[in-house]
Protein backbone atom coordinates (compact mmCIF):
# COMPACT_ATOMS: atom_id res chain seq x y z
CA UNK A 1 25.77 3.64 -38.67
CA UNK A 2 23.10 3.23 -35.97
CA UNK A 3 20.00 1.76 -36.67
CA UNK A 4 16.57 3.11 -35.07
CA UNK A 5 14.26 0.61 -33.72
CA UNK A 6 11.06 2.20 -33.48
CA UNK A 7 9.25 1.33 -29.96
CA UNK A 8 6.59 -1.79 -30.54
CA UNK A 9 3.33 -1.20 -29.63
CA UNK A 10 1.41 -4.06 -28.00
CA UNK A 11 -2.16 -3.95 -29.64
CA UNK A 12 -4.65 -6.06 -27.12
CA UNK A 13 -6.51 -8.60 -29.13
CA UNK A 14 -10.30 -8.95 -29.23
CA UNK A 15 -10.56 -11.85 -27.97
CA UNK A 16 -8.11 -10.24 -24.84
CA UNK A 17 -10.87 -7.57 -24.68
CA UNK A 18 -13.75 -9.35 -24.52
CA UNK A 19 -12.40 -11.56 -21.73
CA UNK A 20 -11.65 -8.24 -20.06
CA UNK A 21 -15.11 -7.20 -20.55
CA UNK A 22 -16.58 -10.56 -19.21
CA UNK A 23 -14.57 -10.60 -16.08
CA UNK A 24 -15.45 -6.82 -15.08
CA UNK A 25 -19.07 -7.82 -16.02
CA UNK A 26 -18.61 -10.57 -13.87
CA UNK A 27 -17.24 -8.61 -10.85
CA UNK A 28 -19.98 -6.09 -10.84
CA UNK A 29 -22.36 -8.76 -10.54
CA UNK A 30 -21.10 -10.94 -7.94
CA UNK A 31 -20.58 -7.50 -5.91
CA UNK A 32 -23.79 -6.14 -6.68
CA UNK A 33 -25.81 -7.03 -4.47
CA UNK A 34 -23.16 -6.80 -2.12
CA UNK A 35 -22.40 -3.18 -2.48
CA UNK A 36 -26.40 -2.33 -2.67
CA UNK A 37 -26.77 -4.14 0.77
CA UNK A 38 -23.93 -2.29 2.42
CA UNK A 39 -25.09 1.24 1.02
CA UNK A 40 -28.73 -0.05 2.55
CA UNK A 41 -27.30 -0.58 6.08
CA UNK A 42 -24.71 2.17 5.95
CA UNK A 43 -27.11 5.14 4.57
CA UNK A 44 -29.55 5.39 7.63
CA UNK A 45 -26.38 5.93 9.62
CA UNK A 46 -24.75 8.31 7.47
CA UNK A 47 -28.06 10.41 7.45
CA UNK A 48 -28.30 9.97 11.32
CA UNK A 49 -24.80 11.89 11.39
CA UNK A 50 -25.31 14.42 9.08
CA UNK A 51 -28.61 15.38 10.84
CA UNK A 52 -26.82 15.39 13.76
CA UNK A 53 -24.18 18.02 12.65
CA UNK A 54 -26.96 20.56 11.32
CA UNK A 55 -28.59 23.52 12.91
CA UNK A 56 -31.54 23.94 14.85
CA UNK A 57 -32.94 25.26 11.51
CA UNK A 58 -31.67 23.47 8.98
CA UNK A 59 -32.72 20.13 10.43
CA UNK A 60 -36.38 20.44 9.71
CA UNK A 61 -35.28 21.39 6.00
CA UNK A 62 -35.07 18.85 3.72
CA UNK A 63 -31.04 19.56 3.43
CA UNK A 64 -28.93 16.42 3.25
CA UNK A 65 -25.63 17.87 4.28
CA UNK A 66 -25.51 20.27 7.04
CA UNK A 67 -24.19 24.08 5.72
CA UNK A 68 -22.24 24.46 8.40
CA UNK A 69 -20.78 21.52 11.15
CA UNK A 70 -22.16 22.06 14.55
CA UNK A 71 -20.14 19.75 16.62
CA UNK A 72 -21.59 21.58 19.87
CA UNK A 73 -24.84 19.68 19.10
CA UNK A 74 -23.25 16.69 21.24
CA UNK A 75 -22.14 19.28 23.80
CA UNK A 76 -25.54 20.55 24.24
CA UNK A 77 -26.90 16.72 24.25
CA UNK A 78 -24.19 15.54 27.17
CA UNK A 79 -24.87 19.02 29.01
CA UNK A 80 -28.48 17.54 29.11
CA UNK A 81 -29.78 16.69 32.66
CA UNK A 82 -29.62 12.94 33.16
CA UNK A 83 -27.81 12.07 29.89
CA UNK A 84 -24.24 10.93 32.36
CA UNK A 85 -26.77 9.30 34.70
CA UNK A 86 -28.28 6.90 31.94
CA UNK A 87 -25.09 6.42 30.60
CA UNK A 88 -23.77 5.31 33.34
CA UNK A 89 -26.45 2.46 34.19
CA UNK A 90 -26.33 1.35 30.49
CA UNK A 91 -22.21 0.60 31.17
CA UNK A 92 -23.34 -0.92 34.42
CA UNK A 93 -26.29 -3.20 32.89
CA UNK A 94 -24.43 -4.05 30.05
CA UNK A 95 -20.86 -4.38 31.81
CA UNK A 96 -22.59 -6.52 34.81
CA UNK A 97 -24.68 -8.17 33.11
CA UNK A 98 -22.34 -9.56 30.21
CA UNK A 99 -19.75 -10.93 32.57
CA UNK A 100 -22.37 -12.43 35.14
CA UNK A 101 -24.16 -14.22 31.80
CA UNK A 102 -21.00 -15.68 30.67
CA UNK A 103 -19.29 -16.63 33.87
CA UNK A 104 -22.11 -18.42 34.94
CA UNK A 105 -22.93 -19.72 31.44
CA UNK A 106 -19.37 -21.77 31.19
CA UNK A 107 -19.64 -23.99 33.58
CA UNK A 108 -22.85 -25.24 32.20
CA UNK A 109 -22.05 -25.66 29.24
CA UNK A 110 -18.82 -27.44 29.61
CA UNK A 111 -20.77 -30.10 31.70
CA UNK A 112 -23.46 -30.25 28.80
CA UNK A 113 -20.37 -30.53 26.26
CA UNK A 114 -17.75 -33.21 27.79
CA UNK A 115 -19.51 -34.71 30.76
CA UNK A 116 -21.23 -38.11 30.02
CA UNK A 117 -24.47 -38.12 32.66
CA UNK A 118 -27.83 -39.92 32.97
CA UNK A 119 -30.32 -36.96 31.69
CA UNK A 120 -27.77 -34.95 29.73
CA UNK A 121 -29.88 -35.14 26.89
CA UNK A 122 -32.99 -33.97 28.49
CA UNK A 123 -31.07 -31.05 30.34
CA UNK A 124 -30.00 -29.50 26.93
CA UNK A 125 -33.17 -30.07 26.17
CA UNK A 126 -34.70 -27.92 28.87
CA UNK A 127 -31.77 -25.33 28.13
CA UNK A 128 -33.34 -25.40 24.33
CA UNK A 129 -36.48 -25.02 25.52
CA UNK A 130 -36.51 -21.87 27.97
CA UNK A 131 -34.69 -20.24 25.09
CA UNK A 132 -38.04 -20.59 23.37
CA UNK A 133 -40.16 -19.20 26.18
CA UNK A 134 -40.76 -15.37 25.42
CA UNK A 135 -39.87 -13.50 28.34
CA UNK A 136 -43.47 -11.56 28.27
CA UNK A 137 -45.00 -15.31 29.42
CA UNK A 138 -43.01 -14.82 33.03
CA UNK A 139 -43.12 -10.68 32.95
CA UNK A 140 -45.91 -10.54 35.86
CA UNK A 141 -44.63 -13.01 38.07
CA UNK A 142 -41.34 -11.84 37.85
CA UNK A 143 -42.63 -8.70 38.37
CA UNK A 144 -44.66 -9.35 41.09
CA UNK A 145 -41.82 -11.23 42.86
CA UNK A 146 -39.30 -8.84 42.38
CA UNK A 147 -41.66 -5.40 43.05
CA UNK A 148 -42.83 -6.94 45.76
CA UNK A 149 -41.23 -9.73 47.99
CA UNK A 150 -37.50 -8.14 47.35
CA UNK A 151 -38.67 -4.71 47.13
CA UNK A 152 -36.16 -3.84 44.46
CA UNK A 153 -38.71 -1.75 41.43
CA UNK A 154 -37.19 1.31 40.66
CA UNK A 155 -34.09 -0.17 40.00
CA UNK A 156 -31.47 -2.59 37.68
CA UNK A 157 -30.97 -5.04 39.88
CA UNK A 158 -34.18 -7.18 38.86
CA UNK A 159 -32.17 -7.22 35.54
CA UNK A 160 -28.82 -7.95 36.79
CA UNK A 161 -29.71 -10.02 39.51
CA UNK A 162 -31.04 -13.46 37.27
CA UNK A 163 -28.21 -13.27 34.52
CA UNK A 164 -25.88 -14.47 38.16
CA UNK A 165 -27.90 -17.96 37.10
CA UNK A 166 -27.24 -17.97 33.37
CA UNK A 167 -28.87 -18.04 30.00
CA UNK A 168 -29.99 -20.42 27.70
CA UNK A 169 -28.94 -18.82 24.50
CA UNK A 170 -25.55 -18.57 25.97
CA UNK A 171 -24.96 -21.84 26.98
CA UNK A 172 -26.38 -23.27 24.00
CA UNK A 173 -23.76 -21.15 21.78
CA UNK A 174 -20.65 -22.23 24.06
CA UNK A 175 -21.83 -25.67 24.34
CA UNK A 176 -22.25 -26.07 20.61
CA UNK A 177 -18.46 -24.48 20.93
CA UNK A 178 -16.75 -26.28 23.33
CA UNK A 179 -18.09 -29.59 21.11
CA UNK A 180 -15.60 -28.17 18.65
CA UNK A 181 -12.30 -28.85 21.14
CA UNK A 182 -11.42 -32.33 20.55
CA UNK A 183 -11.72 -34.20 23.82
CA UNK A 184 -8.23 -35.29 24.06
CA UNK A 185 -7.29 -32.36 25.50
CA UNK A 186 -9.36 -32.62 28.65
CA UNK A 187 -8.53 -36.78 28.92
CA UNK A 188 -5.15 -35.46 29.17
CA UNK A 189 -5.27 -33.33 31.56
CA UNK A 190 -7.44 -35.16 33.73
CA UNK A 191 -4.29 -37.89 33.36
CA UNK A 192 -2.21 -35.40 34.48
CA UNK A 193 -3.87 -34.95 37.59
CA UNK A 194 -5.89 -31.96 37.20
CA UNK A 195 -9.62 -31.50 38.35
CA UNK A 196 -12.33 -30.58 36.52
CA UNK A 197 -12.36 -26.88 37.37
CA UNK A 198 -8.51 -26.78 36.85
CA UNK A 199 -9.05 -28.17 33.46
CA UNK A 200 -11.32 -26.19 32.73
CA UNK A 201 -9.70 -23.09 33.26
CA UNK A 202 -6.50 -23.89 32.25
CA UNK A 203 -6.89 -26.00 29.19
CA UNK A 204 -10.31 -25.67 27.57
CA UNK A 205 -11.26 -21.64 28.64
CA UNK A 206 -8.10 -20.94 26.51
CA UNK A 207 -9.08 -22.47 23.36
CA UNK A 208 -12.95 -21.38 23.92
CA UNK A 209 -12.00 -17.50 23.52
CA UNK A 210 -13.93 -16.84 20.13
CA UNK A 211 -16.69 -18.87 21.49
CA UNK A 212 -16.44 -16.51 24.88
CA UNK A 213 -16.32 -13.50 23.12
CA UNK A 214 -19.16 -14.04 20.82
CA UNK A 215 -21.62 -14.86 23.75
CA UNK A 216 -20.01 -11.55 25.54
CA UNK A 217 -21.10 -9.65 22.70
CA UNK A 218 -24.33 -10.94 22.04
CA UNK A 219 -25.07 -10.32 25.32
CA UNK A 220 -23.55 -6.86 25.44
CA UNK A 221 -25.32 -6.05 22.82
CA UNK A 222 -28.80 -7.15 24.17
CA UNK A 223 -28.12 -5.52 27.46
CA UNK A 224 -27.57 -1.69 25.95
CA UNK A 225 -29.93 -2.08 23.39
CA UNK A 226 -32.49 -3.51 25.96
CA UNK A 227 -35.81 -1.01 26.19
CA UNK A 228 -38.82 -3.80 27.52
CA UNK A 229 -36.66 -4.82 30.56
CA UNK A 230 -35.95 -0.93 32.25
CA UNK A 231 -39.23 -0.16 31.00
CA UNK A 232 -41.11 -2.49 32.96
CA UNK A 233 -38.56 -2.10 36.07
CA UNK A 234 -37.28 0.71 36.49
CA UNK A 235 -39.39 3.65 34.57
CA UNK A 236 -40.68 4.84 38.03
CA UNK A 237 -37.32 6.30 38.91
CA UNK A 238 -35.03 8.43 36.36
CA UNK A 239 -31.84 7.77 37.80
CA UNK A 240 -32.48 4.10 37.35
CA UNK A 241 -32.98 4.96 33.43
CA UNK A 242 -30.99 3.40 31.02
CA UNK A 243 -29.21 4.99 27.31
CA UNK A 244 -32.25 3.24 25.23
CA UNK A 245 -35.43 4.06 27.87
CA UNK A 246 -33.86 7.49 28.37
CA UNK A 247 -33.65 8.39 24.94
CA UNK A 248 -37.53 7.91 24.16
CA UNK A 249 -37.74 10.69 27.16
CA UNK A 250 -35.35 12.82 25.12
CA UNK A 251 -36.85 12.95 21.99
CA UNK A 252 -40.19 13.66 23.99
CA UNK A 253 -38.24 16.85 25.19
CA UNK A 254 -36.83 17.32 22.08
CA UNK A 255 -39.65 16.73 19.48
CA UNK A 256 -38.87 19.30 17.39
CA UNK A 257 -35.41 19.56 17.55
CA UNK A 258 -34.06 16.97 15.34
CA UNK A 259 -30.36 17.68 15.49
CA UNK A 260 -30.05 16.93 19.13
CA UNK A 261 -32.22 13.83 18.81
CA UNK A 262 -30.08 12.20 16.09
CA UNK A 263 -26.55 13.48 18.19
CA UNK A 264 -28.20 11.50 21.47
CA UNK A 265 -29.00 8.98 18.72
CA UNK A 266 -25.23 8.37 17.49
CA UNK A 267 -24.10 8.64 21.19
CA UNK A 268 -25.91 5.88 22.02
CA UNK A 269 -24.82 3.88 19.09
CA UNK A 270 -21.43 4.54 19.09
CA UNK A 271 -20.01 2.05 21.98
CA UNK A 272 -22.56 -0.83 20.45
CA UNK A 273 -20.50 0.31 16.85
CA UNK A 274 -16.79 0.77 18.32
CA UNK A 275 -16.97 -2.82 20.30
CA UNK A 276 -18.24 -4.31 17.48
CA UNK A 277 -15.50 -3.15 14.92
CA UNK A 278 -12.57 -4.21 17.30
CA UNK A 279 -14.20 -7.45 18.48
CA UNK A 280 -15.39 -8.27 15.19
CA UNK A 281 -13.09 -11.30 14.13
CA UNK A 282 -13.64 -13.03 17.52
CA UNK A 283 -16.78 -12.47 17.06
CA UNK A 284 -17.53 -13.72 13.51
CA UNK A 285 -14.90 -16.70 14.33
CA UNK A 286 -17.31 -17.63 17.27
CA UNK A 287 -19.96 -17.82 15.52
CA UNK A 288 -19.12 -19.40 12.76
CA UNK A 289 -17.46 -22.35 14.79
CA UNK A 290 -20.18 -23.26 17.10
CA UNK A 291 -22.01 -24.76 14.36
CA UNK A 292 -19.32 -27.12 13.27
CA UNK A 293 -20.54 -30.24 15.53
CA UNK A 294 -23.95 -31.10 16.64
């Protein structure tokens, strides 16, 4: 004779709930604010796309999701005359510009960082200060200079040209990261028998690649998002235009057509968006170490 045991049934206590409670209470509030800052950065964007995706129509509606996906709208805005050009001298600016900054940033800041020299303090002090100096101050000389002595308005190069010579933000940021590699590292190699430039390339450039990248993309960014600079340069001549001048000319065109302006709009975000996603760990890493010695 078999005996049926009937199947227990685990009953959770109050006191089980009520922790339960508390801890879910207690997750929606530390992610909160969170969540509501994310949907605040994340919404503009979303609505940017949408409008981009509508008809000619339905984008002055007040719609909020396109009735039917026009994915020609981005056709239509690449077919536009000048679009490739100003693409093209926003991946030369920013391309150029980035790897002039930071190759001639290095050096500078590895002398600031691990040589010991009579007026080392006041240099990074003068590298502090021209980081302060709005660049509107030096605009008209500049201008003047460049325009014309070298004859070079109506183009980049004005732009491209002085980033050959560094930047102060940048070799403040790799300074204040190269302060984080323990100097043992280059006394040993300099026992070994290397030089300065050898140990610097071979020893400290290797452990200074978050601190690289971040300064690459800071600068990256600054360079394609950059309006004042073409503006003041190079507005005289439309095949000198960059993504963000030529875009203000597009939505001129375009005033009323509001699909095509927010399709050039994403277009012009997207690299900025893609380089930041795949970079971002470098980048975060990079900037999060540079402040970890002063």
């Amino acid at each position: 004779m078999t005996t049926a045991t009937a199947p227990v049934r685990t009953v959770a206590s109050p006191a089980l709930k009520q922790a339960r409670r508390k801890a879910l209470l207690h997750w929606i509030a530390v992610h909160a604010l969170g969540i509501a800052a994310a949907l605040f950065f994340v919404l503009p964007f979303v609505f940017v796309l949408l409008t981009s995706l509508m008809s000619d129509q339905q984008a002055l509606t007040r719609d909020l999701t396109p009735n039917s996906w026009h994915w020609d709208n981005y056709v239509r805005v690449f077919r536009t005359e000048g679009f490739l050009t100003w693409w093209k001298n926003s991946l030369l600016y920013a391309g150029l510009g980035t790897a002039l900054v930071v190759v001639s940033s290095i050096p500078v800041a590895y002398a600031l960082a691990k040589f010991r020299f009579r007026g080392r303090q006041l240099s990074l002090l003068l590298v502090i200060s021209m980081m302060m100096l709005p660049p509107q101050v030096v605009i008209i000389p500049m201008y003047l200079f460049w325009a014309k002595q070298m004859d070079l308005s109506g183009t980049l190069w004005p732009l491209i040209i002085p980033m050959a010579f560094g930047d102060a933000f940048a070799i403040f940021l790799l300074r204040q990261f190269l302060l984080t590699i323990p100097n043992e590292y280059v006394e040993a190699a300099r026992i070994d028998g290397c030089g300065e430039l050898r140990t610097l390339i071979r020893v400290v450039l290797p452990m200074a690649k978050p601190g690289i990248a971040a300064v690459a993309l800071f600068q990256f960014f600054y360079c394609w998002n950059d309006y004042f600079g073409p503006q003041i340069y190079a507005s005289e001549n439309a095949a000198a235009w960059t993504l963000s001048y030529g875009l203000e000319s597009f939505k001129g065109a375009h005033h009323t057509d509001w699909n095509l302006t927010m399709a050039a709009t994403v277009l012009v975000m997207a690299p900025v968006i893609l380089v930041f996603f795949f970079a971002q760990k470098a980048f975060v890493e990079g900037v999060t170490l540079t402040g970890v010695k002063g």
